[in-house]
N, C-alpha and C. Protein backbone atom coordinates (compact mmCIF):
# COMPACT_ATOMS: atom_id res chain seq x y z
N UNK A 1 29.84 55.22 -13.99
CA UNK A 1 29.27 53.94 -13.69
C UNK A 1 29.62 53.58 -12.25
N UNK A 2 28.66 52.81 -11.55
CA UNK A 2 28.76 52.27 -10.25
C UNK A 2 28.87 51.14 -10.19
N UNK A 3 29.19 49.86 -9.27
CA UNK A 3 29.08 49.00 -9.52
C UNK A 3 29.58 48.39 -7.81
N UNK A 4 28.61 47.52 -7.43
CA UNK A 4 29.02 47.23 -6.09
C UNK A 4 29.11 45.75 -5.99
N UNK A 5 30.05 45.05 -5.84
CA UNK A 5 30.26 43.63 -5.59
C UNK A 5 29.31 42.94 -4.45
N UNK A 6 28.88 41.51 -4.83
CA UNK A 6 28.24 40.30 -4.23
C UNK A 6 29.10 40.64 -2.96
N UNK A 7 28.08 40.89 -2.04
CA UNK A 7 28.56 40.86 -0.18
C UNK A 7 27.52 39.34 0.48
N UNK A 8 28.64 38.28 0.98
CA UNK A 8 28.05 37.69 1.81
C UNK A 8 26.62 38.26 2.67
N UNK A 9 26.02 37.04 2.69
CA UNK A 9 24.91 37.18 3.72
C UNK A 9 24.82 37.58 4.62
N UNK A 10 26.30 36.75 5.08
CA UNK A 10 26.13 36.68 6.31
C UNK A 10 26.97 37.54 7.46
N UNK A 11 27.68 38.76 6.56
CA UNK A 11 28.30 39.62 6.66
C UNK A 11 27.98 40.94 7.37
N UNK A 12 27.71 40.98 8.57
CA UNK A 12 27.41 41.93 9.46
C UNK A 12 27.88 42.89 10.37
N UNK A 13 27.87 44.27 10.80
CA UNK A 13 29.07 44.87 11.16
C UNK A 13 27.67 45.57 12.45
N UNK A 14 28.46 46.06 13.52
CA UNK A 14 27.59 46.67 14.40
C UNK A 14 28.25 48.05 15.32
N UNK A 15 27.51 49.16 15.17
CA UNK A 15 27.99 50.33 15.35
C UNK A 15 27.07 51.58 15.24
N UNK A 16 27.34 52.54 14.89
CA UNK A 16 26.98 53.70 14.66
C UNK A 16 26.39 54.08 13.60
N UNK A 17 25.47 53.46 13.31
CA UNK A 17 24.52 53.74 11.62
C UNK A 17 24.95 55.24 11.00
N UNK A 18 24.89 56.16 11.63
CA UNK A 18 24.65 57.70 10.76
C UNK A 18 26.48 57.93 10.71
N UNK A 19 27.36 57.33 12.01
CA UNK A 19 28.83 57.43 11.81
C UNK A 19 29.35 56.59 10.54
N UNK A 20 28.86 55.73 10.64
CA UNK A 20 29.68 55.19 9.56
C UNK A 20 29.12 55.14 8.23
N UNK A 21 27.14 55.05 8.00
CA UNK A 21 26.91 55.16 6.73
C UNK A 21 27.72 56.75 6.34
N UNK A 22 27.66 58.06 7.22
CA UNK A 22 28.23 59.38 6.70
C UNK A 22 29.66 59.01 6.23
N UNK A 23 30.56 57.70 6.85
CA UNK A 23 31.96 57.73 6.58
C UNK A 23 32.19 56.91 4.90
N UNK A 24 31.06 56.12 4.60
CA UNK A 24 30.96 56.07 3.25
C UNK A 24 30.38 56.81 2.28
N UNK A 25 29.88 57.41 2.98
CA UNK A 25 29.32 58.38 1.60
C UNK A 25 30.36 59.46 1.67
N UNK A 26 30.91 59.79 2.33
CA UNK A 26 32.26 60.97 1.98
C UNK A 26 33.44 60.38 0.90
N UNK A 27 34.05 58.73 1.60
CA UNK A 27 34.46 57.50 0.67
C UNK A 27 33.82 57.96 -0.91
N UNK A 28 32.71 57.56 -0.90
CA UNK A 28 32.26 57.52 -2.37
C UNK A 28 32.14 59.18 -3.18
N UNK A 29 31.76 59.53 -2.51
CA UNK A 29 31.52 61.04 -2.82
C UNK A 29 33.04 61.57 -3.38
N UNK A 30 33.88 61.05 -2.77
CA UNK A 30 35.61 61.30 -2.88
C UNK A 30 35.86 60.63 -4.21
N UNK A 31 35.01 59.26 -4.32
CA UNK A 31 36.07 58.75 -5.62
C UNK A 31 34.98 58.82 -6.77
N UNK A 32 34.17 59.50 -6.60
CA UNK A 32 33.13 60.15 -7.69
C UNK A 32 33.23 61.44 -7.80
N UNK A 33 34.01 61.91 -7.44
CA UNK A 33 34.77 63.13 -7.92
C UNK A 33 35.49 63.62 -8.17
N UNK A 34 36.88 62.61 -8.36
CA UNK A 34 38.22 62.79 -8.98
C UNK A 34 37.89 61.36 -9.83
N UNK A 35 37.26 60.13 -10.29
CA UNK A 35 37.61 59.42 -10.94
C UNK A 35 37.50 59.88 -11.88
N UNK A 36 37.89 59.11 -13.34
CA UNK A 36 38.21 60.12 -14.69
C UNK A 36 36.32 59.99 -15.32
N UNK A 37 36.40 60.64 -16.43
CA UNK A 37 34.87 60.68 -16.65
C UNK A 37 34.95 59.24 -17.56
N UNK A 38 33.44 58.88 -16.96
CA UNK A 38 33.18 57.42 -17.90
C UNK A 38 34.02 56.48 -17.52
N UNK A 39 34.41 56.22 -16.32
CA UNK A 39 35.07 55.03 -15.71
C UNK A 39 34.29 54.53 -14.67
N UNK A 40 34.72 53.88 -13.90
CA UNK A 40 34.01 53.39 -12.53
C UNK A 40 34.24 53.32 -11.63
N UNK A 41 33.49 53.54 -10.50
CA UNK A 41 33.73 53.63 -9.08
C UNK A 41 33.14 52.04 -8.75
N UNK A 42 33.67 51.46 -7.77
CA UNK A 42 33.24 50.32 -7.36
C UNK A 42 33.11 50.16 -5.74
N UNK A 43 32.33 49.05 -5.23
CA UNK A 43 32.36 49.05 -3.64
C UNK A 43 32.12 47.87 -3.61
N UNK A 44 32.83 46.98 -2.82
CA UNK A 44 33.30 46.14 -2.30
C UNK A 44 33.17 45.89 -0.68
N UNK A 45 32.71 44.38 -0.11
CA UNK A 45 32.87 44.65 1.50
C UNK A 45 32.98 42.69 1.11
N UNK A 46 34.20 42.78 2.56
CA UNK A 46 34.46 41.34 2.59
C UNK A 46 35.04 41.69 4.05
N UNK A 47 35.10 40.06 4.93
CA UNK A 47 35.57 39.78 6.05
C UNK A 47 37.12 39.06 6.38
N UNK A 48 37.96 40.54 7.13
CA UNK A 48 38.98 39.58 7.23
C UNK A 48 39.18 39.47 8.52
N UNK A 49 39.30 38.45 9.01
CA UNK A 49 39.63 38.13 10.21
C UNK A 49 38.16 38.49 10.82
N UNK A 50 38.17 39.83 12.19
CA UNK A 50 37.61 39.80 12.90
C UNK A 50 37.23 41.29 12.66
N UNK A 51 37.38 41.55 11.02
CA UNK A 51 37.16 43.09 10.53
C UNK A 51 36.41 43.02 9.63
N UNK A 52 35.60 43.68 9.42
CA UNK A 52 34.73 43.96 8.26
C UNK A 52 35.25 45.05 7.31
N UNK A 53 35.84 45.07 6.10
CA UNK A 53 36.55 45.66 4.80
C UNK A 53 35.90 46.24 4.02
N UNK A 54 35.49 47.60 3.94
CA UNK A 54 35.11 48.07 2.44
C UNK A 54 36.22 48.59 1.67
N UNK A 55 35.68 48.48 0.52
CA UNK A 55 36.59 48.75 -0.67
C UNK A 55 36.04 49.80 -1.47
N UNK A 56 36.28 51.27 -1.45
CA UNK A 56 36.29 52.00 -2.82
C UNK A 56 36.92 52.41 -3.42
N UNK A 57 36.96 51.82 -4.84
CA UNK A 57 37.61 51.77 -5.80
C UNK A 57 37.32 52.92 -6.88
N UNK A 58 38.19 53.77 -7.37
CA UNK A 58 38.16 54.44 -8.86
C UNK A 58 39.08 54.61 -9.54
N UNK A 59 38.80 55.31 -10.37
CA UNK A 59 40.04 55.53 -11.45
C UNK A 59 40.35 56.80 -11.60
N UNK A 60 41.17 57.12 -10.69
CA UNK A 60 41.43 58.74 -10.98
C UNK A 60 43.07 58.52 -10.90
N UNK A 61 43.73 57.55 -11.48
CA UNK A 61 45.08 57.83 -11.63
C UNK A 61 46.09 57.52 -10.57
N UNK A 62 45.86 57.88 -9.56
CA UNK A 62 46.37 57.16 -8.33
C UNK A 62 46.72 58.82 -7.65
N UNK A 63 47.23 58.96 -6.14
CA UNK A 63 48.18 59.49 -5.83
C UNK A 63 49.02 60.05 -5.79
N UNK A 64 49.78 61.32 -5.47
CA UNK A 64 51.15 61.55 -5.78
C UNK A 64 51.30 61.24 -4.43
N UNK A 65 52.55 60.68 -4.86
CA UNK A 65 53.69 59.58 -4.22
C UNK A 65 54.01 60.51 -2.61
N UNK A 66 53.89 59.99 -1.56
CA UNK A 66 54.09 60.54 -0.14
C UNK A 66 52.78 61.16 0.54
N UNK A 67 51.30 61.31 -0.10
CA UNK A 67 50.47 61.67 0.39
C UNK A 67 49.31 60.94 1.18
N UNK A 68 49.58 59.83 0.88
CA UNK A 68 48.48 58.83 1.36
C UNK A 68 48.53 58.77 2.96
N UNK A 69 48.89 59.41 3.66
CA UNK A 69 48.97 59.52 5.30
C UNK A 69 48.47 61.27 5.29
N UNK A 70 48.75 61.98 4.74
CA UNK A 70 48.56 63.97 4.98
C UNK A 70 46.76 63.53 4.29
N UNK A 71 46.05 62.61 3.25
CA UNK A 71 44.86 63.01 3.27
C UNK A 71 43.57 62.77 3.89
N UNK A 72 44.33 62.27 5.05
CA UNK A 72 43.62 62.39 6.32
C UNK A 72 43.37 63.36 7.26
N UNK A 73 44.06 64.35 6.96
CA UNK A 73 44.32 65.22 7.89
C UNK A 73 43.32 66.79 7.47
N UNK A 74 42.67 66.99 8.65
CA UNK A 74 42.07 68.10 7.87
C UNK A 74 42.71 69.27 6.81
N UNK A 75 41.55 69.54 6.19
CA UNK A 75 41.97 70.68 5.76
C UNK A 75 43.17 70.80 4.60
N UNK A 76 43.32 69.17 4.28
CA UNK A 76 44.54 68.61 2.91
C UNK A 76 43.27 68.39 2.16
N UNK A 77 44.30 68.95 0.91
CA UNK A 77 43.60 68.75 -0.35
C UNK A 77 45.28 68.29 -1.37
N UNK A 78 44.76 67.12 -2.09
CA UNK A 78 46.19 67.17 -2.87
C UNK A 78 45.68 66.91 -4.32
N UNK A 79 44.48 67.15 -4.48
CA UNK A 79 44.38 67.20 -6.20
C UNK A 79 44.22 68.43 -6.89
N UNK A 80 44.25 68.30 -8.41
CA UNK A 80 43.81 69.39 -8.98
C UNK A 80 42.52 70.56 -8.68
N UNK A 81 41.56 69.56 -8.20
CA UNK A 81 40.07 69.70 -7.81
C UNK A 81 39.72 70.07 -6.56
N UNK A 82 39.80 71.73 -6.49
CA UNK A 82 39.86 72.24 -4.60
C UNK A 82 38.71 72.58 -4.38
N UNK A 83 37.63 71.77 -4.73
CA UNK A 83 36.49 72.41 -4.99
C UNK A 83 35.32 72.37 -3.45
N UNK A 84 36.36 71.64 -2.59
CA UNK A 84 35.41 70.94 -1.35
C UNK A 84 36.39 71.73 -0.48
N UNK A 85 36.10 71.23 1.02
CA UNK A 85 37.13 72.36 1.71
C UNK A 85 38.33 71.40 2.81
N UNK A 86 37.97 70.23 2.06
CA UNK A 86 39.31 69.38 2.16
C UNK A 86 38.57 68.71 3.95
N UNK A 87 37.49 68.29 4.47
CA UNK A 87 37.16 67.53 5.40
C UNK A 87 36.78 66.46 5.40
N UNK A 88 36.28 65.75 4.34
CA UNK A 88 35.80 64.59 3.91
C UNK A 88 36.24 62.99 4.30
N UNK A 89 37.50 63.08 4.12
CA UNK A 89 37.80 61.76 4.78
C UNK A 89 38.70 62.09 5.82
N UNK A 90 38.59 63.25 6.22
CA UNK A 90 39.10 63.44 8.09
C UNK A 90 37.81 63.04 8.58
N UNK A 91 36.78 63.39 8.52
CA UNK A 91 35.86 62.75 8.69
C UNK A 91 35.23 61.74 8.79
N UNK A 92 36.02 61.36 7.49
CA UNK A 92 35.38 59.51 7.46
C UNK A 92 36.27 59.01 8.93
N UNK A 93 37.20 59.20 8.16
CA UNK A 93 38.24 58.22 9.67
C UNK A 93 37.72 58.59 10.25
N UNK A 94 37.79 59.68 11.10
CA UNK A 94 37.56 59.82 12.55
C UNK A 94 36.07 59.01 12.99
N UNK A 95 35.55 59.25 11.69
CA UNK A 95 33.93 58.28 12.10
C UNK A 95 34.07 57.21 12.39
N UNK A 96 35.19 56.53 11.55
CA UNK A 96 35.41 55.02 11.83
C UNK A 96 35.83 55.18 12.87
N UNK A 97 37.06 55.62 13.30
CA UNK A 97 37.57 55.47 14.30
C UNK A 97 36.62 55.61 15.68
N UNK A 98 36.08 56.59 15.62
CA UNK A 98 35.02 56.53 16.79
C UNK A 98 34.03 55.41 17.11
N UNK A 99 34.00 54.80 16.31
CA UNK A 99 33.02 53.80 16.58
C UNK A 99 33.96 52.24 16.26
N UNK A 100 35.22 52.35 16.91
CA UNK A 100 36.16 51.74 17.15
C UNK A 100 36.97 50.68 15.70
N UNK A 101 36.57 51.42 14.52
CA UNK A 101 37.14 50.93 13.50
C UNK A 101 38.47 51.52 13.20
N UNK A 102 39.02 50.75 12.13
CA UNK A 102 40.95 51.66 12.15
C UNK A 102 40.58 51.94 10.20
C-alpha cells in the first residue's frame, strides 16, 4: 500500500526537476523494497523553516544500529536484500545535494 499525505498548496520547492524527482524515486524505490509485505510506504512533504521536507516512510523494521551515516556511501548495502548494487541513495543525496539541498 501507498499512501501520500495532504501537501499544502502553497508549498513549493525550485531546482533541478530530473535531480531531484530521480532522488525520490530511488527514496521510494528503497522503502518499497525492504518494507515488510502488506504494510505501507508513505510520503509526506511539509515546510520547515526555509526547507522543504519529504518524508519516506516504511516498515521494514528499522536499521541496524551504527549504519545510518555508511548508507550513503556508495556501494553499502546493509540489508538482507543485495539485490541492487548498493547506489541508490548515494545518489539520491548527492542529487539533493547538488542542487543545494542537505
Amino acid at each position: 500500500m501507498f499512501s501520500v499525505a495532504d501537501v499544502d498548496v502553497t508549498l513549493g520547492i525550485s531546482g533541478n526537476r530530473d535531480l531531484l524527482l530521480a532522488a525520490l524515486v530511488y527514496l521510494l524505490h528503497n522503502a518499497f523494497k525492504f518494507t515488510h509485505a502488506h504494510t505501507e510506504v508513505s510520503l509526506g512533504a511539509y515546510a520547515e523553516g526555509d526547507h522543504v521536507l519529504l518524508d519516506v516512510e516504511d516498515n521494514c523494521g528499522g536499521l541496524p544500529p551504527g549504519t545510518t551515516t555508511s548508507i550513503f556511501q556508495p556501494l553499502v548495502q546493509v540489508g538482507d536484500n543485495r539485490s541492487g548494487l548498493g547506489l541508490g541513495l548515494s545518489i539520491a543525496r548527492r542529487n539533493v545535494e547538488a542542487d543545494g539541498g542537505c
